[in-house]
N, C-alpha and C. Protein backbone atom coordinates (compact mmCIF):
# COMPACT_ATOMS: atom_id res chain seq x y z
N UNK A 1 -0.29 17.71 -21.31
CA UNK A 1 0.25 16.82 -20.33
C UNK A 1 -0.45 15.47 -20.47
N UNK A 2 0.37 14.51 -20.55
CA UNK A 2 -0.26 13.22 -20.37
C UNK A 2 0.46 11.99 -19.33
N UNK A 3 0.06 11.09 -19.21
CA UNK A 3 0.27 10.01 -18.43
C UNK A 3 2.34 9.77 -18.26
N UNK A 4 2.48 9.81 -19.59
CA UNK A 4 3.78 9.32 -19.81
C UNK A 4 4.53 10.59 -19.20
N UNK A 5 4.29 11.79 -19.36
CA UNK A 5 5.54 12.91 -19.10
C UNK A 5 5.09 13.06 -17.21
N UNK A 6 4.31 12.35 -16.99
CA UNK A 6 4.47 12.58 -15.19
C UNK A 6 4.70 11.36 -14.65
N UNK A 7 5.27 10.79 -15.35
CA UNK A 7 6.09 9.60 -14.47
C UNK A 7 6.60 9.96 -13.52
N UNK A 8 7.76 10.55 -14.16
CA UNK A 8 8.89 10.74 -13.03
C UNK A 8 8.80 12.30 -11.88
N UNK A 9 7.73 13.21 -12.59
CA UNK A 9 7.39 14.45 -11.89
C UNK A 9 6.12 14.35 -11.49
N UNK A 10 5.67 14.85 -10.13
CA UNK A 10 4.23 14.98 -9.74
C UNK A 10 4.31 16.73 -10.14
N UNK A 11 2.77 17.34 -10.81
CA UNK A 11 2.69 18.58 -10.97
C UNK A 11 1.93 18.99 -10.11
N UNK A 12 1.58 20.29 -10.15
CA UNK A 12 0.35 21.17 -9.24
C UNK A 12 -0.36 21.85 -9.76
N UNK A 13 -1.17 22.36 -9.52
CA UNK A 13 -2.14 23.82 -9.95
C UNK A 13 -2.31 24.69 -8.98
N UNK A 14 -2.32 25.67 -9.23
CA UNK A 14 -2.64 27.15 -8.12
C UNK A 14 -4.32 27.35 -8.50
N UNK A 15 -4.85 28.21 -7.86
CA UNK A 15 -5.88 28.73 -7.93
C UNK A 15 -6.13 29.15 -9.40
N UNK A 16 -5.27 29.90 -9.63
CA UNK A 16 -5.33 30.58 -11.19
C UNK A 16 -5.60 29.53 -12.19
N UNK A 17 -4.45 28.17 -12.02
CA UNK A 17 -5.01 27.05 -13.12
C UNK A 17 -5.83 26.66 -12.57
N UNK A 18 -6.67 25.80 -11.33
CA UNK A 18 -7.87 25.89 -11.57
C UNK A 18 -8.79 26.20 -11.91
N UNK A 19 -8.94 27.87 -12.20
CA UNK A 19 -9.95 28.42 -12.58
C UNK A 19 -9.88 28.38 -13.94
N UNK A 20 -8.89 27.95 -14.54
CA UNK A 20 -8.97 27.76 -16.08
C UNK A 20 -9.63 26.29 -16.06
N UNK A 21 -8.84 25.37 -15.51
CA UNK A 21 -9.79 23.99 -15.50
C UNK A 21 -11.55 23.91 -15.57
N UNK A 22 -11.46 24.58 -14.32
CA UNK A 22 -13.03 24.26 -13.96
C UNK A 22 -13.89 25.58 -13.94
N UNK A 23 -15.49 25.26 -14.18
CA UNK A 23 -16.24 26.58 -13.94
C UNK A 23 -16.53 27.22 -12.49
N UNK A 24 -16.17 26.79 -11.67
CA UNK A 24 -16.75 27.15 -10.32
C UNK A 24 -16.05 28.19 -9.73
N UNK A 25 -17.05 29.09 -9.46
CA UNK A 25 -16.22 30.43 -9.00
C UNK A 25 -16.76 30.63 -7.41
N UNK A 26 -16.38 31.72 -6.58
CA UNK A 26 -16.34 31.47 -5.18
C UNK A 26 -18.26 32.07 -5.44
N UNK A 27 -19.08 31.56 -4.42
CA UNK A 27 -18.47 30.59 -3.27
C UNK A 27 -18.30 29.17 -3.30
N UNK A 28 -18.38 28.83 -4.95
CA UNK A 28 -18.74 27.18 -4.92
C UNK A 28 -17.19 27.09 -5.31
N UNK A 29 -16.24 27.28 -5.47
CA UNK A 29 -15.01 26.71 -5.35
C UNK A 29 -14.12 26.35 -4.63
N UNK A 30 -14.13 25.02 -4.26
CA UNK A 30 -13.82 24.71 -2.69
C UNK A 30 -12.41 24.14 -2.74
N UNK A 31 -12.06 24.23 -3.65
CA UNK A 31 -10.74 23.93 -3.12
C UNK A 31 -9.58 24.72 -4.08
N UNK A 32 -8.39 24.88 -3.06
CA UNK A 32 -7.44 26.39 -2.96
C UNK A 32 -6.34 25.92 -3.69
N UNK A 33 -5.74 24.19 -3.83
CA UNK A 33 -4.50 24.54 -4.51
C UNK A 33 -4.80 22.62 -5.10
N UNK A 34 -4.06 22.13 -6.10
CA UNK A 34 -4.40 20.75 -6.01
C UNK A 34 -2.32 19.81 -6.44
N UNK A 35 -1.89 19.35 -6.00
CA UNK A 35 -0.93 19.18 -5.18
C UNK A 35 -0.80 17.50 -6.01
N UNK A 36 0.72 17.33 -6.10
CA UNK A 36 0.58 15.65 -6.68
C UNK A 36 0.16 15.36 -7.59
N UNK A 37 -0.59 15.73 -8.60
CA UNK A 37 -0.94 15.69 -9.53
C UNK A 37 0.20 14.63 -10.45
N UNK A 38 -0.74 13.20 -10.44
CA UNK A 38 0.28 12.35 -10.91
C UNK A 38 -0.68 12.00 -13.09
N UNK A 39 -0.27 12.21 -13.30
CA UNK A 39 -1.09 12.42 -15.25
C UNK A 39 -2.68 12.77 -14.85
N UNK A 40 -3.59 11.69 -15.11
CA UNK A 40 -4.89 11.32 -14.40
C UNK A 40 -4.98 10.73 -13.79
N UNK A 41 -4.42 10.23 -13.03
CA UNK A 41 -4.04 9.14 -11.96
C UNK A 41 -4.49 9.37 -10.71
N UNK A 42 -4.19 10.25 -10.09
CA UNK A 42 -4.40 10.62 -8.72
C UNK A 42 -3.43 12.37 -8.45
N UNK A 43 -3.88 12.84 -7.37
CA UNK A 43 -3.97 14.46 -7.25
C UNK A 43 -4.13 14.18 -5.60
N UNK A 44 -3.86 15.45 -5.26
CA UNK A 44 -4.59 15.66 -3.99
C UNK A 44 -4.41 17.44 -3.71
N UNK A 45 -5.91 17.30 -3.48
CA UNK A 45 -6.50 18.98 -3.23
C UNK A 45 -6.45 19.41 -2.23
N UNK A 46 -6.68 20.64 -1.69
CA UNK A 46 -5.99 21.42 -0.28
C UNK A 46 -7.14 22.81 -0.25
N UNK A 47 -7.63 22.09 0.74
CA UNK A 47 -8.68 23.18 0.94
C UNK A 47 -8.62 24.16 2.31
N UNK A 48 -8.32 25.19 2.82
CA UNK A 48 -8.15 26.05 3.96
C UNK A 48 -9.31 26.24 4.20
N UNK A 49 -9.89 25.52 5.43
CA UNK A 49 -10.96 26.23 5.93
C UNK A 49 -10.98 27.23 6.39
N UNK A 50 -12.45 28.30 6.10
CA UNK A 50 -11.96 29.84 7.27
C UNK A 50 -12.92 29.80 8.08
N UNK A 51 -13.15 30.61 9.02
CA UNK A 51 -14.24 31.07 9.73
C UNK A 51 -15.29 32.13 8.66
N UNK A 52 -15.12 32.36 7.60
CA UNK A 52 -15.41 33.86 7.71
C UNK A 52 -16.01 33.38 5.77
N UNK A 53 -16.17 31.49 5.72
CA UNK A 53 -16.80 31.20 4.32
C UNK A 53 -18.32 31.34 4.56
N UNK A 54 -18.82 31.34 4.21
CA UNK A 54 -20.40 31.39 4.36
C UNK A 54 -21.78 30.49 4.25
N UNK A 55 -20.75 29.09 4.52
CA UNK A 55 -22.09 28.55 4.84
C UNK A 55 -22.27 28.04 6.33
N UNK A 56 -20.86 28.73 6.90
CA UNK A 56 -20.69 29.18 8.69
C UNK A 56 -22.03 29.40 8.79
N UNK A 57 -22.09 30.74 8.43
CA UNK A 57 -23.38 31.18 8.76
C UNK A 57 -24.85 30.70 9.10
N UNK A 58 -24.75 29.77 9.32
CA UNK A 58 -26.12 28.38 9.20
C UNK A 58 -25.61 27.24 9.73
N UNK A 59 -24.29 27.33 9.30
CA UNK A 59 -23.85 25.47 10.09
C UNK A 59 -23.08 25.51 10.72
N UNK A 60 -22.83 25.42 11.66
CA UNK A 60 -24.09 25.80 12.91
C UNK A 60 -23.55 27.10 13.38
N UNK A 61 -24.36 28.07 13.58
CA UNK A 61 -23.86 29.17 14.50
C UNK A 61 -23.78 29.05 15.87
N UNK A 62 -22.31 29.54 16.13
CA UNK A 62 -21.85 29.15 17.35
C UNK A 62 -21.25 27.88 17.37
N UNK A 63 -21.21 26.73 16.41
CA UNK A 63 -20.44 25.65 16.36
C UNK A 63 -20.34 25.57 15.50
N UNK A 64 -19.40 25.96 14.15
CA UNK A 64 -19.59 26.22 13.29
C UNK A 64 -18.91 24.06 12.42
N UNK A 65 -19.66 23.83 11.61
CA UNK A 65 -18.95 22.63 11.05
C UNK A 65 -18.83 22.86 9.53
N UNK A 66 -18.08 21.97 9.00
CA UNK A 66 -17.86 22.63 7.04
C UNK A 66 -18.91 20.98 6.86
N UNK A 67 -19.69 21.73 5.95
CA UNK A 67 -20.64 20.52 5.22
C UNK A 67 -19.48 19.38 4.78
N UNK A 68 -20.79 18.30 4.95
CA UNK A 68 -20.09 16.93 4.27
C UNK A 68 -20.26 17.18 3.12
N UNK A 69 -21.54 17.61 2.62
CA UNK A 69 -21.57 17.56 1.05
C UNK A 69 -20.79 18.40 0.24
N UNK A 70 -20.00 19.80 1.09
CA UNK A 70 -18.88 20.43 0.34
C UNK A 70 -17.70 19.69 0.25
N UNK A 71 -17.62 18.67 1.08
CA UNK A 71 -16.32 17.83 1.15
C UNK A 71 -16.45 17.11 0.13
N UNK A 72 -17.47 16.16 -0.36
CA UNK A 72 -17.88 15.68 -1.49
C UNK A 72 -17.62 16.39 -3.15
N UNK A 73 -18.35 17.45 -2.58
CA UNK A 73 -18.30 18.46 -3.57
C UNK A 73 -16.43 18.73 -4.15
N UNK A 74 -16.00 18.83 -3.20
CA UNK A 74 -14.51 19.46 -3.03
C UNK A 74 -13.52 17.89 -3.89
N UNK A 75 -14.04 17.03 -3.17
CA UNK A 75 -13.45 15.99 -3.82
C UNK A 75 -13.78 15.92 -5.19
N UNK A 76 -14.67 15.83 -5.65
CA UNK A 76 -15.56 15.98 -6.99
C UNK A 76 -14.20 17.28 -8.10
N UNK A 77 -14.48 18.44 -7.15
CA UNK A 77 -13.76 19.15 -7.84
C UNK A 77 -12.40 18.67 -8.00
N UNK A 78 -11.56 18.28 -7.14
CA UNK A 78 -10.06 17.85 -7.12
C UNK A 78 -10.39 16.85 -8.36
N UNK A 79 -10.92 15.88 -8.34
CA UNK A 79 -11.04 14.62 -9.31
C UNK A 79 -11.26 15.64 -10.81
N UNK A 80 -11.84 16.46 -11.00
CA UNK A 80 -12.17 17.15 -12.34
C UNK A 80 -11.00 17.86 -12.62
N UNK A 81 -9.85 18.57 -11.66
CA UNK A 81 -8.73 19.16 -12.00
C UNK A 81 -8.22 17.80 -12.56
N UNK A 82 -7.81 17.08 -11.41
CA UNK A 82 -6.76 15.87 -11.99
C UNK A 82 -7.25 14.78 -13.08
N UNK A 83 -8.46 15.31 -13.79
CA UNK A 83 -9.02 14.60 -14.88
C UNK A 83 -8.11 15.86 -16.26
N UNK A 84 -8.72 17.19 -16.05
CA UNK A 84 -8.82 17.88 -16.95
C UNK A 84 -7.20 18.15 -17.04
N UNK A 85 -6.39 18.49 -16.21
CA UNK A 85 -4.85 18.49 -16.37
C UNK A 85 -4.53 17.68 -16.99
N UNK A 86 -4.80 16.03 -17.68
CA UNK A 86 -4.36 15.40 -18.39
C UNK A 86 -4.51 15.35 -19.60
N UNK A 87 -5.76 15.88 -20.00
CA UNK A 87 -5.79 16.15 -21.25
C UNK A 87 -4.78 16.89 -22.11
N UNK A 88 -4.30 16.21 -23.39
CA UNK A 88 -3.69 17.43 -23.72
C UNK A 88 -3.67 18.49 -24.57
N UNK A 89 -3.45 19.57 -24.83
CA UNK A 89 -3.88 21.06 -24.69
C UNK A 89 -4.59 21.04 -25.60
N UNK A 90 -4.81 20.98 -26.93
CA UNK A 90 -5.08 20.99 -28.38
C UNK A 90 -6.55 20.18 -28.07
N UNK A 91 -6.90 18.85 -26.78
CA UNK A 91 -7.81 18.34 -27.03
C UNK A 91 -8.83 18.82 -25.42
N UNK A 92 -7.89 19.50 -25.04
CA UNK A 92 -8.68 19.50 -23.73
C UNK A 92 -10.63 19.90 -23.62
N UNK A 93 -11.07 19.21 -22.86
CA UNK A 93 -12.57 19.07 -22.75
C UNK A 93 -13.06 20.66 -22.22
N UNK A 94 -14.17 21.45 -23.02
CA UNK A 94 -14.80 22.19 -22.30
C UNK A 94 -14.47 22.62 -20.57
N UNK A 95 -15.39 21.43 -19.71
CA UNK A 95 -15.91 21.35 -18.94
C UNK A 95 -15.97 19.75 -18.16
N UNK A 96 -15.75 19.98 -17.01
CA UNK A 96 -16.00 18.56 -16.32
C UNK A 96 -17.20 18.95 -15.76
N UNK A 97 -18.08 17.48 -15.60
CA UNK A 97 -19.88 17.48 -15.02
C UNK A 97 -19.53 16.47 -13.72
N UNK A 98 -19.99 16.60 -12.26
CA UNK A 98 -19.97 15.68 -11.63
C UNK A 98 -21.43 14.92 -11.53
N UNK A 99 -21.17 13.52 -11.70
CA UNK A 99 -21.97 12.67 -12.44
C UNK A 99 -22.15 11.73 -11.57
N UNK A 100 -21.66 10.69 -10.78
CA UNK A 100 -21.59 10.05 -9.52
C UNK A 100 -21.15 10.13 -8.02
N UNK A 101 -21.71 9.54 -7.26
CA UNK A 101 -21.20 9.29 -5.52
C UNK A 101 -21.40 7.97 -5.18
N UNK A 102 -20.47 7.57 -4.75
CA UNK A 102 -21.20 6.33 -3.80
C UNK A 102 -20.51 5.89 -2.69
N UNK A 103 -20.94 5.09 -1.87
CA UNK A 103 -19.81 4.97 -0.76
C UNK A 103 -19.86 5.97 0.37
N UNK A 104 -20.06 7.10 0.58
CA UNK A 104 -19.82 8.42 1.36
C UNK A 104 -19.81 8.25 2.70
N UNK A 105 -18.69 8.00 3.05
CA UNK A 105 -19.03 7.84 4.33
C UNK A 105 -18.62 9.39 5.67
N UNK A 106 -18.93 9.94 6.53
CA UNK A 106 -18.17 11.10 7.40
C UNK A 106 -17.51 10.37 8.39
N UNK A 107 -16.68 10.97 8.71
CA UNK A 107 -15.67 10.18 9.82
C UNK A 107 -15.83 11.21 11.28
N UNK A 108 -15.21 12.25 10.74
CA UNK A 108 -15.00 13.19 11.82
C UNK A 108 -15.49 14.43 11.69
N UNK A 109 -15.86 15.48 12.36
CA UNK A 109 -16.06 17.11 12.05
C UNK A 109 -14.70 18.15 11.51
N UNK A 110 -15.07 18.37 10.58
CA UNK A 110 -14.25 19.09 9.97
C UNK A 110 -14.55 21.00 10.40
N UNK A 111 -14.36 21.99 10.84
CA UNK A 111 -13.85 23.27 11.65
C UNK A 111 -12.87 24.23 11.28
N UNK A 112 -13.69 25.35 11.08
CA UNK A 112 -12.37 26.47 11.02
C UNK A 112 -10.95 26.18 11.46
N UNK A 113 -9.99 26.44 10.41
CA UNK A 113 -8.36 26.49 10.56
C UNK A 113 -8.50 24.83 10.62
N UNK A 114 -9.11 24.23 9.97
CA UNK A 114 -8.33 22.81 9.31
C UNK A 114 -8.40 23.13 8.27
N UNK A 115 -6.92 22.05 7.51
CA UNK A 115 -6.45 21.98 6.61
C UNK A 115 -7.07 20.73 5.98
N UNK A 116 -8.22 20.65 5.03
CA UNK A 116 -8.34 19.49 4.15
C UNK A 116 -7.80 19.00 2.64
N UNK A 117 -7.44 17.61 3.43
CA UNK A 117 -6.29 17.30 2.16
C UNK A 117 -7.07 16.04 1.60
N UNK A 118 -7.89 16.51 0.37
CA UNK A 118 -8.48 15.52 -0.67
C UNK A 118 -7.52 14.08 -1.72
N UNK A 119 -7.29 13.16 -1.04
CA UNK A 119 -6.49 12.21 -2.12
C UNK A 119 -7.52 11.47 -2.91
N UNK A 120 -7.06 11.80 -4.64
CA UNK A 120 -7.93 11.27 -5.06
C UNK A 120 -7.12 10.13 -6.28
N UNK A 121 -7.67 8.93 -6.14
CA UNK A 121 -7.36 7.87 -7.04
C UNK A 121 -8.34 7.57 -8.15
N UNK A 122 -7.25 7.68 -9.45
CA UNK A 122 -8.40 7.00 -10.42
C UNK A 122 -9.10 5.52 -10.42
N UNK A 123 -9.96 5.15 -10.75
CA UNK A 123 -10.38 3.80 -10.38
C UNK A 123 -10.71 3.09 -11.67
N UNK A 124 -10.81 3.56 -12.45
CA UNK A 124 -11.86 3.46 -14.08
C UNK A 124 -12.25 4.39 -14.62
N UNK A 125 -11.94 4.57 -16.11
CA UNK A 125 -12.42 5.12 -16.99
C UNK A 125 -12.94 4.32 -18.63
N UNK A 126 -14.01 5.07 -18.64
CA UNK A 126 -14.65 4.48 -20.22
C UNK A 126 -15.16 5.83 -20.82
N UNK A 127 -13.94 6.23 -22.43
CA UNK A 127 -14.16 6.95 -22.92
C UNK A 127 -14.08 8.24 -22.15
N UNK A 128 -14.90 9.04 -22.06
CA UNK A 128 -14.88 10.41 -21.02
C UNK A 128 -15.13 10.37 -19.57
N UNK A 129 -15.82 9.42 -19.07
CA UNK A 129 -16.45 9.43 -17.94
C UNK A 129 -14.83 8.59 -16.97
N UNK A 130 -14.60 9.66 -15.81
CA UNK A 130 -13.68 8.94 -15.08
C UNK A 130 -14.20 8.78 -13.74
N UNK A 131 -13.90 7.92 -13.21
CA UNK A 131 -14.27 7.42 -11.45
C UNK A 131 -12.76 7.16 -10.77
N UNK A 132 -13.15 7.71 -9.32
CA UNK A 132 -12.32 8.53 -8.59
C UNK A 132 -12.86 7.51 -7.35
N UNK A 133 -11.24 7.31 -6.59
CA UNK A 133 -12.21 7.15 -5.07
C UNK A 133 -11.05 8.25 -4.41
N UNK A 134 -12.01 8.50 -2.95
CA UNK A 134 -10.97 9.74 -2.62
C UNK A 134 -10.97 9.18 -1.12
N UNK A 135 -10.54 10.15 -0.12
CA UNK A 135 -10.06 10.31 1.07
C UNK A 135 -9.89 11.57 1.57
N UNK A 136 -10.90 11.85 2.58
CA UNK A 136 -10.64 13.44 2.72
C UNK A 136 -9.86 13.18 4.26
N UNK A 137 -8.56 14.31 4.57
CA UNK A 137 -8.23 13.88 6.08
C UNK A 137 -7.90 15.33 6.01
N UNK A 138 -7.65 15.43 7.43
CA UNK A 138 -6.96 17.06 8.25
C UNK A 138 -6.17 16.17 9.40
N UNK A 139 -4.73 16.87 9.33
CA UNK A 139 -3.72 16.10 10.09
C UNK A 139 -3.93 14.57 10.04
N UNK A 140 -3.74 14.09 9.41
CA UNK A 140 -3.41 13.04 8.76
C UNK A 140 -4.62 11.89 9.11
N UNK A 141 -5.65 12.62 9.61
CA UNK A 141 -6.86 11.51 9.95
C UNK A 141 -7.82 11.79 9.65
N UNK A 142 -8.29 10.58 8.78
CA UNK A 142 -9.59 10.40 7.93
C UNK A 142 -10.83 11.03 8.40
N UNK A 143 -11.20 11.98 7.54
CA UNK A 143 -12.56 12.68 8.01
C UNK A 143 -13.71 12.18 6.97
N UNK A 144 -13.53 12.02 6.01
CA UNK A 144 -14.59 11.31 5.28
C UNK A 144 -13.92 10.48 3.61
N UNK A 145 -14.66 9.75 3.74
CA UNK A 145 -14.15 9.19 1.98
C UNK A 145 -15.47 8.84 1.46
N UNK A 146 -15.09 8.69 0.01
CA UNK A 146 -16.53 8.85 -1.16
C UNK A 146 -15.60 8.32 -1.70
N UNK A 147 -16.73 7.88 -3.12
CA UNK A 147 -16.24 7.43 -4.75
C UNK A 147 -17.07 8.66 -5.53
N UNK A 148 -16.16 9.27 -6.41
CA UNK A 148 -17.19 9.38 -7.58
C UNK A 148 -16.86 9.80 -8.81
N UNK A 149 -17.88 10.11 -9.71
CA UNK A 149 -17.48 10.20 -10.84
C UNK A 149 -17.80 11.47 -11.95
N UNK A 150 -16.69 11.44 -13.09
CA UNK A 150 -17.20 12.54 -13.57
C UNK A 150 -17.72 12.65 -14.64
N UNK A 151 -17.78 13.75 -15.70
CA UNK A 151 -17.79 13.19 -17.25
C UNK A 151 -17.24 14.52 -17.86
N UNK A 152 -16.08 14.17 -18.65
CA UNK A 152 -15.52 15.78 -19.46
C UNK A 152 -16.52 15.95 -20.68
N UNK A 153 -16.78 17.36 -20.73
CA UNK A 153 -17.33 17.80 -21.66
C UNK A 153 -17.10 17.90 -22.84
N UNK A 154 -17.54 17.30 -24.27
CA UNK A 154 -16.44 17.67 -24.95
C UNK A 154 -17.13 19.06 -25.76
């Protein structure tokens, strides 16, 4: 897949192609489906929060909140699908490394049974290394945004 054949189609990945994309297996795989997928361009990931993931267990019990830095994390990952889906097949990279952050800001608390929807834009690339800025929201309002960046493995 490359730039030119998703003009006119946005694609997706399920769980299953993610896990071919990327190395992260549960519990570090934070996000469930990745959606829009425009070449390398931009994507957006879909993460189901549960009650019942496990770093509940600590943050906070009895009020339970989903880390900022998994949101980060999560964005990170969406940006490495919608990096590595563009490659195409014959050249595709190992492995994506997340390599930068900047910017990070939290907006709101994110909670069991929200839906986080990661939009991520390409911003620059040189050679392997791509930079991403994203937008994390649940019902359509901004819970946190970051920049960052990655590097495919070759």
């Amino acid at each position: 897949m490359n730039d030119e054949t998703t003009e006119t189609a946005a694609l997706s990945a399920d769980i299953e192609r993610i896990m071919q994309l990327l190395p992260h297996r549960y519990p570090f795989l934070l996000i469930d489906r990745v959606v829009d997928i425009r070449g390398g361009r931009s994507g957006v990931g879909i993460k189901n929060v549960t009650a019942n993931e496990p770093q509940f267990q600590g943050h906070f019990p009895g009020r339970p909140v989903f880390p900022g830095v998994l949101m980060i994390e999560a964005m990170a990952q969406t940006a490495g699908v919608v990096a590595m889906y563009a490659q195409p097949e014959g050249e595709r990279a190992r492995s994506v490394y997340f390599m930068t952050i900047d910017k990070a800001k939290f907006r709101k608390t994110v909670t069991p049974g929200d839906r986080l929807e990661f939009h991520m834009v390409k911003t620059a690339q040189k050679r392997d290394i791509h930079w991403y800025s994203g937008r994390a929201l649940v019902d359509g309002a901004l819970v946190c945004e970051a920049e960052v960046g990655a590097m495919l493995g070759r």
